[in-house]
N, C-alpha and C. Protein backbone atom coordinates (compact mmCIF):
# COMPACT_ATOMS: atom_id res chain seq x y z
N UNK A 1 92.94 61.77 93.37
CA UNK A 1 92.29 62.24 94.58
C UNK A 1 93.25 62.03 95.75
N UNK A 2 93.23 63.25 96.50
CA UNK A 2 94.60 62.78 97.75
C UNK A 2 94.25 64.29 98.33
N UNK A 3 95.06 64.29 99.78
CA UNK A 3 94.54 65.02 101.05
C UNK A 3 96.43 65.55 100.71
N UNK A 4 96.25 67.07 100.81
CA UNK A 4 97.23 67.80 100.71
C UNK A 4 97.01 68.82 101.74
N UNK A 5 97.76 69.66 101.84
CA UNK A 5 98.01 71.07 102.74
C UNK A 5 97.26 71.97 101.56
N UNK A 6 96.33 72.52 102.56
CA UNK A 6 95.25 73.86 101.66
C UNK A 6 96.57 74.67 101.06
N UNK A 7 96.46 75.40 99.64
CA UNK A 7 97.43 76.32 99.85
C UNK A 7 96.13 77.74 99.14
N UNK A 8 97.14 78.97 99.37
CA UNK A 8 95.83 80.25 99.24
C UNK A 8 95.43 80.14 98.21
N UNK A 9 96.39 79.75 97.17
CA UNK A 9 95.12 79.56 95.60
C UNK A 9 93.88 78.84 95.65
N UNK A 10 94.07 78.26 96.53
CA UNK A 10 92.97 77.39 96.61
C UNK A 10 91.64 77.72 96.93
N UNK A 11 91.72 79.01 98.12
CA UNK A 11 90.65 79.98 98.15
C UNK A 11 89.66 80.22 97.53
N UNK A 12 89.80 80.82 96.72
CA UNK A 12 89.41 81.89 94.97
C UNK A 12 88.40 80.42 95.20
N UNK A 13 88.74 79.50 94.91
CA UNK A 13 87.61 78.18 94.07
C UNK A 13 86.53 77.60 95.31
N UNK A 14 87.53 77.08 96.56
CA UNK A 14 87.08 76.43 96.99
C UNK A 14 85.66 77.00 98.16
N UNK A 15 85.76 78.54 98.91
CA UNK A 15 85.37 79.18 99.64
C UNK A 15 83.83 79.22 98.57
N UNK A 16 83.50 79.52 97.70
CA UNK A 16 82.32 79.83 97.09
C UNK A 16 81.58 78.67 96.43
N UNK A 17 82.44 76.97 97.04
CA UNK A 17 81.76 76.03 96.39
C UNK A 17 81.22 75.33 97.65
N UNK A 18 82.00 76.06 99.04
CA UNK A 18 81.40 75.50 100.34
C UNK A 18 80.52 76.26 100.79
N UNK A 19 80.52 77.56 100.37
CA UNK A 19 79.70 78.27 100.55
C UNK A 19 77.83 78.09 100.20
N UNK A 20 78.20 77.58 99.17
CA UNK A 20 76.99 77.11 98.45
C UNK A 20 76.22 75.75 99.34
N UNK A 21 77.20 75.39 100.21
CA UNK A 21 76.27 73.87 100.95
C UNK A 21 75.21 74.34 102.07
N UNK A 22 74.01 73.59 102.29
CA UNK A 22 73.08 74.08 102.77
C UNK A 22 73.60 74.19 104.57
N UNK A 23 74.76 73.50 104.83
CA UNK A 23 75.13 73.71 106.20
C UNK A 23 75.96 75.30 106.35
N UNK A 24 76.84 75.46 105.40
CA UNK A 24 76.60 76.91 105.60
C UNK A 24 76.05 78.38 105.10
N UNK A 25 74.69 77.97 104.49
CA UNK A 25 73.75 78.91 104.12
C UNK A 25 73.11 78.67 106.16
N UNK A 26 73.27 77.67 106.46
CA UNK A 26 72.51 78.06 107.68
C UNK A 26 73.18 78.52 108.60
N UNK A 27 74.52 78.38 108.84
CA UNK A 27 75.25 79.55 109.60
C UNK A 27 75.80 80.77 109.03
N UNK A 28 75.29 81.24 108.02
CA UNK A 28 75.16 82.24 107.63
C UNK A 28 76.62 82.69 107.29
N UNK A 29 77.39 81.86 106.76
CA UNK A 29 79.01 82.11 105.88
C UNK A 29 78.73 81.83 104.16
N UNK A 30 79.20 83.33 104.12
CA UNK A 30 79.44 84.00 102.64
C UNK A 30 80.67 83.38 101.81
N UNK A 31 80.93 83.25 101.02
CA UNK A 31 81.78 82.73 100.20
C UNK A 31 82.73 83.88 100.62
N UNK A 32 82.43 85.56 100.95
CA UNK A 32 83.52 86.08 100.99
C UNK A 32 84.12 85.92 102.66
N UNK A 33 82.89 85.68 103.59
CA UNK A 33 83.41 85.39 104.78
C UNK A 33 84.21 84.17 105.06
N UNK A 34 84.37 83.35 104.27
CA UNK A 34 84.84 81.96 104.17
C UNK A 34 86.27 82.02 103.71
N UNK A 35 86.67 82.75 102.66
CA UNK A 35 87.01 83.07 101.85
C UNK A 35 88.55 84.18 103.19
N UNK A 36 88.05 84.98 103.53
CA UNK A 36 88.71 85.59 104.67
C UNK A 36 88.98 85.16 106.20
N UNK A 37 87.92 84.12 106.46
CA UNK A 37 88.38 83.56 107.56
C UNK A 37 89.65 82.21 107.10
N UNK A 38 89.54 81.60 106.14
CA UNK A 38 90.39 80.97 105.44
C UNK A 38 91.95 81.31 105.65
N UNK A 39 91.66 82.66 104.92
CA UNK A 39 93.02 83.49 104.70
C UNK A 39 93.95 83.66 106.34
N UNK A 40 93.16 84.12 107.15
CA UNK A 40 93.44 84.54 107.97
C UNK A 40 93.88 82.90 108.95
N UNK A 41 93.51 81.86 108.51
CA UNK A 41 93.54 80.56 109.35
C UNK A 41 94.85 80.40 108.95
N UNK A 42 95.07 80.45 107.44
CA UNK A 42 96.40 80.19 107.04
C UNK A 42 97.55 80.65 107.18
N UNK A 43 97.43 82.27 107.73
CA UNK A 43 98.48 83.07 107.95
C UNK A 43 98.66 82.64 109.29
N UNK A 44 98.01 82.26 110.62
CA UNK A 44 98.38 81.95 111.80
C UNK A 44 98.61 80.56 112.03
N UNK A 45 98.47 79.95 110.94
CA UNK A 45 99.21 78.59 110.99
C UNK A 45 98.06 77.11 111.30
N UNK A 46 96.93 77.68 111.69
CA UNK A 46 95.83 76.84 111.36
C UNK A 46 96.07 75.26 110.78
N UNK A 47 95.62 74.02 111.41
CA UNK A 47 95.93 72.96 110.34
C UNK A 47 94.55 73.07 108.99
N UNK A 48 95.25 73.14 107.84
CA UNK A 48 94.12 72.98 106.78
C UNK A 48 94.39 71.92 105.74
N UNK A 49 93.62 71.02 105.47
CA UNK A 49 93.79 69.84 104.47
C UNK A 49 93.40 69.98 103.89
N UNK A 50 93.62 69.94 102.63
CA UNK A 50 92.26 70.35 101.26
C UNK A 50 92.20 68.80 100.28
N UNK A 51 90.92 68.08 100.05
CA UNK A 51 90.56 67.13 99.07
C UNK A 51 90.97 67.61 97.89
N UNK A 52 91.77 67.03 97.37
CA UNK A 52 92.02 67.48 95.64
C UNK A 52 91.51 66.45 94.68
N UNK A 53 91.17 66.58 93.99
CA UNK A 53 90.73 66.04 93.16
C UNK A 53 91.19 66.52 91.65
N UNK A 54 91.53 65.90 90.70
CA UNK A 54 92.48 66.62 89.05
C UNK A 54 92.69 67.49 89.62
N UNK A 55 93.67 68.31 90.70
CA UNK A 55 94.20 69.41 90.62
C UNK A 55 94.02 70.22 90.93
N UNK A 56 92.29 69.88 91.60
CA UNK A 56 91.51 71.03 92.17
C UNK A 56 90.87 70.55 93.55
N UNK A 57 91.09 71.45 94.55
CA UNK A 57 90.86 71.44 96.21
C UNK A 57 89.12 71.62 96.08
N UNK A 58 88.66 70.35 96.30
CA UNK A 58 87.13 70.33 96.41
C UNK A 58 86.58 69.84 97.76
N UNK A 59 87.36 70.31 98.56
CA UNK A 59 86.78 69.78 100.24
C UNK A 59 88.34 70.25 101.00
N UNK A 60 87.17 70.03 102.43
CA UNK A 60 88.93 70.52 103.51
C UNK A 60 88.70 69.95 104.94
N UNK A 61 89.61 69.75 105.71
CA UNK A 61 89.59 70.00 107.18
C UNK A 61 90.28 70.80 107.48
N UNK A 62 89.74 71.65 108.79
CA UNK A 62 90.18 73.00 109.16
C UNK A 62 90.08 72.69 110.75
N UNK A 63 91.12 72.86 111.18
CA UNK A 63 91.84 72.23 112.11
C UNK A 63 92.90 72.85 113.36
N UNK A 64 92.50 72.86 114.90
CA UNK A 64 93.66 73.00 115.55
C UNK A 64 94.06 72.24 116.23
N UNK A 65 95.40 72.27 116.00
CA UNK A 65 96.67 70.65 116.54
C UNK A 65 96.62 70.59 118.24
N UNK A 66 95.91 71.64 118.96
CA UNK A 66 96.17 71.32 120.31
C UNK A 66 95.05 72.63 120.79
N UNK A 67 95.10 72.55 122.48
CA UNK A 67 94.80 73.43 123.40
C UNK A 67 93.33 73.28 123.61
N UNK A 68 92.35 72.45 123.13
CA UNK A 68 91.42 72.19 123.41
C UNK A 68 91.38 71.45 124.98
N UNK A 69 90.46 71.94 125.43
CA UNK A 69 90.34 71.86 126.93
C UNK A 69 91.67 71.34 127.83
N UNK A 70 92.74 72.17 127.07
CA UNK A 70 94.41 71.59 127.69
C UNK A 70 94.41 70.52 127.03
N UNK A 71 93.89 69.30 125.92
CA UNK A 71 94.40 67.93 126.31
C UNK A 71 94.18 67.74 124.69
N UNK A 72 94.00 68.76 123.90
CA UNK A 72 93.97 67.82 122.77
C UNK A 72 93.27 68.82 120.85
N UNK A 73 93.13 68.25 120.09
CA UNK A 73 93.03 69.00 118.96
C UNK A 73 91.52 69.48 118.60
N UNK A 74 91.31 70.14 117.94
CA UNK A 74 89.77 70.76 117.50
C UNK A 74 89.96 70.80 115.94
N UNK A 75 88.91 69.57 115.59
CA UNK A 75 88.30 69.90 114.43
C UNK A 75 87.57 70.62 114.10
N UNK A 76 87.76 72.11 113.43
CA UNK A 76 86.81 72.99 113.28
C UNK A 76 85.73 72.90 111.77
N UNK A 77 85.85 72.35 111.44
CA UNK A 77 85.77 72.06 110.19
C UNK A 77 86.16 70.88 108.83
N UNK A 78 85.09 69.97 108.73
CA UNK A 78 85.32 69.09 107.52
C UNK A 78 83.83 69.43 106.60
N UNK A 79 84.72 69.66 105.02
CA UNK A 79 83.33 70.06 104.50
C UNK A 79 83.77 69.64 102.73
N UNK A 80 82.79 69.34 102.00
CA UNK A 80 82.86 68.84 100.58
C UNK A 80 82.35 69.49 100.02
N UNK A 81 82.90 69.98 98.74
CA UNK A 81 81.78 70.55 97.69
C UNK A 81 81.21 69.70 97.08
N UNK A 82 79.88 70.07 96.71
CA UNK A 82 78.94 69.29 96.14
C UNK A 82 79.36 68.61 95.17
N UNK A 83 79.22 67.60 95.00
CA UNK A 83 79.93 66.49 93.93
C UNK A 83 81.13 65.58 94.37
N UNK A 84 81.98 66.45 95.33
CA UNK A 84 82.72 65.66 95.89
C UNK A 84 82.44 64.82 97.34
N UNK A 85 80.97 64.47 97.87
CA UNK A 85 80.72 63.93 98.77
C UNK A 85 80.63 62.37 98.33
N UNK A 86 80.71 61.38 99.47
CA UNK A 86 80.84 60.21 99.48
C UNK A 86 82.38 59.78 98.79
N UNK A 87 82.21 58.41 98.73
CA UNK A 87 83.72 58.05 97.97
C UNK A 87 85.03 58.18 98.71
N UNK A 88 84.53 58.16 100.22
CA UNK A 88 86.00 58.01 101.08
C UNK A 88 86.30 59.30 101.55
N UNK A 89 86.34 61.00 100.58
CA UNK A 89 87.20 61.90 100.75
C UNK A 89 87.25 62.57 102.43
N UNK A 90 85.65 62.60 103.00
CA UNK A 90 85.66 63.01 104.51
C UNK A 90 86.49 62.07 105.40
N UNK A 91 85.86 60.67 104.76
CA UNK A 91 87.19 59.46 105.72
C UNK A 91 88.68 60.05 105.94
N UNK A 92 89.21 60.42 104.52
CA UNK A 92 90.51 60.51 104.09
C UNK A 92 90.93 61.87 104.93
N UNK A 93 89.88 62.51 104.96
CA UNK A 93 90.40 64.19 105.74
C UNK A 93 90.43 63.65 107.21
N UNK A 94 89.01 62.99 107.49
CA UNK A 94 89.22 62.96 108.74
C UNK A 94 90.62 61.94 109.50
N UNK A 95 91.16 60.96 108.63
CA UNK A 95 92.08 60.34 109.06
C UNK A 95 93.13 61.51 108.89
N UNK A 96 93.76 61.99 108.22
CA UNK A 96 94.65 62.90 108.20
C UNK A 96 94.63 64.11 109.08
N UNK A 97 93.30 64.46 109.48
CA UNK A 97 93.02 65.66 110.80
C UNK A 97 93.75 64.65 112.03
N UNK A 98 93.06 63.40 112.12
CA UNK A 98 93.51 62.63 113.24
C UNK A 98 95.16 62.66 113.62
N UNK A 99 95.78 62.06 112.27
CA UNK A 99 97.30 62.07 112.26
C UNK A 99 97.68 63.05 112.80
N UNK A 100 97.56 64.59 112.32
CA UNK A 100 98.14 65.13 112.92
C UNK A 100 98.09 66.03 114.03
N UNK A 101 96.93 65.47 114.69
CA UNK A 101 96.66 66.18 116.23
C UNK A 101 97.60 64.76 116.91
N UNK A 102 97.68 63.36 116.35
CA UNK A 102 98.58 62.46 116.83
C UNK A 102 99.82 62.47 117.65
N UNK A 103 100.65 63.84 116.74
CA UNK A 103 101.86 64.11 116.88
C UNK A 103 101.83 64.68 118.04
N UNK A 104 101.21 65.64 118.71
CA UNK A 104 100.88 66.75 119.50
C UNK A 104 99.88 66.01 121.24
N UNK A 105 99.07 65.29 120.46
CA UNK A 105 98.13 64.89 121.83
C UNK A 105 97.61 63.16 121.67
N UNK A 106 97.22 63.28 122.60
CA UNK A 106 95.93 62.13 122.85
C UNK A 106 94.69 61.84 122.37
N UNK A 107 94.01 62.85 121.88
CA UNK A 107 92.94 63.64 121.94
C UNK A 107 92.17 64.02 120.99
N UNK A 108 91.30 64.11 120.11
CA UNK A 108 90.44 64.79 119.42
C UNK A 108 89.06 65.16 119.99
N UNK A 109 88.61 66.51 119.53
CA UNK A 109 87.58 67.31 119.78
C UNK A 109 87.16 67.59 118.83
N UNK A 110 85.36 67.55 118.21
CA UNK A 110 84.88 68.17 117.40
C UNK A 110 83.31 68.89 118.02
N UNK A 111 82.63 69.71 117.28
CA UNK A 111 81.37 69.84 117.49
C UNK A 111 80.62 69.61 116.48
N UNK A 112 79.13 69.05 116.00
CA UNK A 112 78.57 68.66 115.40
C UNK A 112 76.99 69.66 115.42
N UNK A 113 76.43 69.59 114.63
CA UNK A 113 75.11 70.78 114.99
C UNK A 113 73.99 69.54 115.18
N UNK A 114 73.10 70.08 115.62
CA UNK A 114 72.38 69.26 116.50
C UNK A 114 71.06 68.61 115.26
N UNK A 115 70.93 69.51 114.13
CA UNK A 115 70.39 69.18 113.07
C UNK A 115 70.80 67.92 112.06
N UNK A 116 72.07 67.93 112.22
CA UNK A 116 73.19 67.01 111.19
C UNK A 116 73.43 65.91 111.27
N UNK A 117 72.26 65.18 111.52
CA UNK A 117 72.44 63.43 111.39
C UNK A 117 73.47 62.88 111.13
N UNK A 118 73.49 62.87 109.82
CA UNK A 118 74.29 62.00 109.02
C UNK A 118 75.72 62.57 109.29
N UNK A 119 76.21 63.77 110.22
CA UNK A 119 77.30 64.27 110.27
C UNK A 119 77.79 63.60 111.47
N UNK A 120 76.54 63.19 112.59
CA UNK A 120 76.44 62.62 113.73
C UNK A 120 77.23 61.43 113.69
N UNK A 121 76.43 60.62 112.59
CA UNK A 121 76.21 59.23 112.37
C UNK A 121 78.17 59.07 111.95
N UNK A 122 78.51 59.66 111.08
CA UNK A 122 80.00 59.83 110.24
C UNK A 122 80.80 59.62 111.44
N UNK A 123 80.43 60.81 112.32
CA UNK A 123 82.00 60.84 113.48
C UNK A 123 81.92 59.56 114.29
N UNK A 124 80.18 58.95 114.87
CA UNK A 124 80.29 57.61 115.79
C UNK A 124 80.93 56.52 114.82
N UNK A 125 80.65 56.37 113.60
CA UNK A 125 81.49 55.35 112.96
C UNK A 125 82.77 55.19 113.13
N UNK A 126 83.27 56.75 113.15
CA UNK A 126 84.61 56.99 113.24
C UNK A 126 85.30 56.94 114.46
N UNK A 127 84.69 56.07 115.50
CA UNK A 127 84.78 56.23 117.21
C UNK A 127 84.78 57.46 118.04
N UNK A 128 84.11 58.61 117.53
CA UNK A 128 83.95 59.29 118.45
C UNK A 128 82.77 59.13 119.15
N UNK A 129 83.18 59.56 120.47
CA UNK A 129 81.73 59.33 121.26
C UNK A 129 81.13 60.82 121.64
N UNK A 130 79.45 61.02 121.80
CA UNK A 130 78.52 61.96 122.39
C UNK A 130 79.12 62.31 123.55
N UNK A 131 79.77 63.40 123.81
CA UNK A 131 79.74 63.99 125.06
C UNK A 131 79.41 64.97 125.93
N UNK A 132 78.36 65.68 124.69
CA UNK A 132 78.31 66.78 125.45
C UNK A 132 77.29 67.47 124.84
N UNK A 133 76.74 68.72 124.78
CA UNK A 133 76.28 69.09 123.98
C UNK A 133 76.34 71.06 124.32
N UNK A 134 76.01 71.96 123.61
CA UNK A 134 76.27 73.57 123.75
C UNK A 134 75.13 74.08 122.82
N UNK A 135 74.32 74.71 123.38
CA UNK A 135 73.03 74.99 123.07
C UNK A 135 72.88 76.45 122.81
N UNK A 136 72.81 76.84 121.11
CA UNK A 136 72.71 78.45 120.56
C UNK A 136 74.44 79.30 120.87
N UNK A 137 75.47 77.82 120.65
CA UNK A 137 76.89 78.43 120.80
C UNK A 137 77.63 79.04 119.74
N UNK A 138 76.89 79.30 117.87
CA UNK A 138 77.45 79.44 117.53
C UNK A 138 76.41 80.69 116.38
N UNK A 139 75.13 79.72 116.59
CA UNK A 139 73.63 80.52 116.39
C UNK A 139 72.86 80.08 117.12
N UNK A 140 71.70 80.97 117.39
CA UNK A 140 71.06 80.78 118.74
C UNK A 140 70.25 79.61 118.44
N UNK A 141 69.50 79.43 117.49
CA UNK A 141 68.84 77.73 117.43
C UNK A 141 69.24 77.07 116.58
N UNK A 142 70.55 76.66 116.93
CA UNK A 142 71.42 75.46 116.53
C UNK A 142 72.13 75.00 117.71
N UNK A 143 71.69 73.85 118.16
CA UNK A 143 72.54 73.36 118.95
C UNK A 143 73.72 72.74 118.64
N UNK A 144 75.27 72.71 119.19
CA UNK A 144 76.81 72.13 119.04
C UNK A 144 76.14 70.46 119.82
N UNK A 145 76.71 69.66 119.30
CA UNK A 145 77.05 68.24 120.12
C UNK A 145 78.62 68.11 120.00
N UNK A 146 78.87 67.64 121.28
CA UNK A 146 80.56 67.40 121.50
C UNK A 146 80.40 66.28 121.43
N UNK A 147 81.55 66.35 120.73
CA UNK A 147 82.19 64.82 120.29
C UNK A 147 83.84 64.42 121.01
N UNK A 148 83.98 63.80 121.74
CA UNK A 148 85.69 62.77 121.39
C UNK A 148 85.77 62.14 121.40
N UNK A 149 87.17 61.87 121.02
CA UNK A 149 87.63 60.48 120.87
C UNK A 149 89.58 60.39 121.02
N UNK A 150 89.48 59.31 122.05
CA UNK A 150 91.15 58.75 122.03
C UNK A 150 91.55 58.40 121.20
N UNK A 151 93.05 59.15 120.78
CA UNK A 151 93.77 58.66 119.69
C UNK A 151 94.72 57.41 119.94
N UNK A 152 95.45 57.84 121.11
CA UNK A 152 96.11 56.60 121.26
C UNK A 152 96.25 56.48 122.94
C-alpha cells in the first residue's frame, strides 16, 4: 500500500469504483464523467495521487498546487473505493496532498459538503479549521464548508 502519481491506466478501474460511492451518486458523477474529467486533470497537469494497493489504484487526491485565493493549494478531491476506507490510506493522501502544495505555498484549501460529518470530523483532526461556508455551490442543496489550514 503506498501513495503514487495517478497514471491514465489507472482510469479504466478506478473512475467506476468511485463512482459507485454514495458521495458521488449525490453529485451526480458517472463513472464516465469521472473517468473524463480525470483524463482531462491529467493532461493539464493537475496534482493526482492515487492509493495503490497490490498494484491497483483504489483511492486518490485530486489536487491544485496553488492559486487558491492567491495564497495557496485546493484540494479538490480525496476519495476511496469501497474496501479501501480506513487503515491510514486518506491520512496517507492527505499528507502527501499537503507535501506538495508545501513546495509552492503556505496554505491549504479544501471544501467539504455540508452533509459529510465524518469528512468534517477527518480534516479538523487533520488541523484544518471551519472557515467558511458556500451554499448550493456545486448543487443547489448541498452546502460547501471551507476549510484551512497553515502549512508552515
Amino acid at each position: 500500500m503506498s501513495v503514487r502519481p495517478l497514471r491514465p491506466d489507472d482510469i479504466p478501474v478506478l473512475a467506476p469504483a468511485l463512482a459507485a460511492l454514495p458521495l458521488m451518486t449525490r453529485y451526480r458523477r458517472s463513472a464516465d464523467q469521472l473517468s473524463a474529467d480525470l483524463a482531462v486533470a491529467l493532461a493539464r497537469g493537475d496534482g493526482l495521487l492515487a492509493w495503490e494497493v497490490l498494484g491497483e489504484a483504489r483511492g486518490l487526491a485530486w489536487f491544485l498546487r496553488d492559486g487558491t485565493f492567491g495564497l495557496g493549494g485546493y484540494l479538490r478531491l480525496i476519495a476511496l473505493a469501497e474496501g479501501a476506507q480506513g487503515g491510514g490510506a486518506g491520512t496517507a493522501l492527505l499528507v502527501a496532498f499537503e507535501a506538495e502544495v508545501a513546495k509552492a505555498s503556505r496554505h491549504a484549501f479544501l471544501l467539504v459538503s455540508d452533509f459529510n460529518a465524518s469528512a468534517q470530523r477527518f480534516y479538523e483532526r487533520h488541523g484544518y479549521a471551519r472557515v467558511g461556508a458556500l451554499p448550493g455551490l456545486v448543487v443547489p442543496e448541498v452546502g460547501e464548508i471551507v476549510y484551512w489550514k497553515r502549512l508552515r
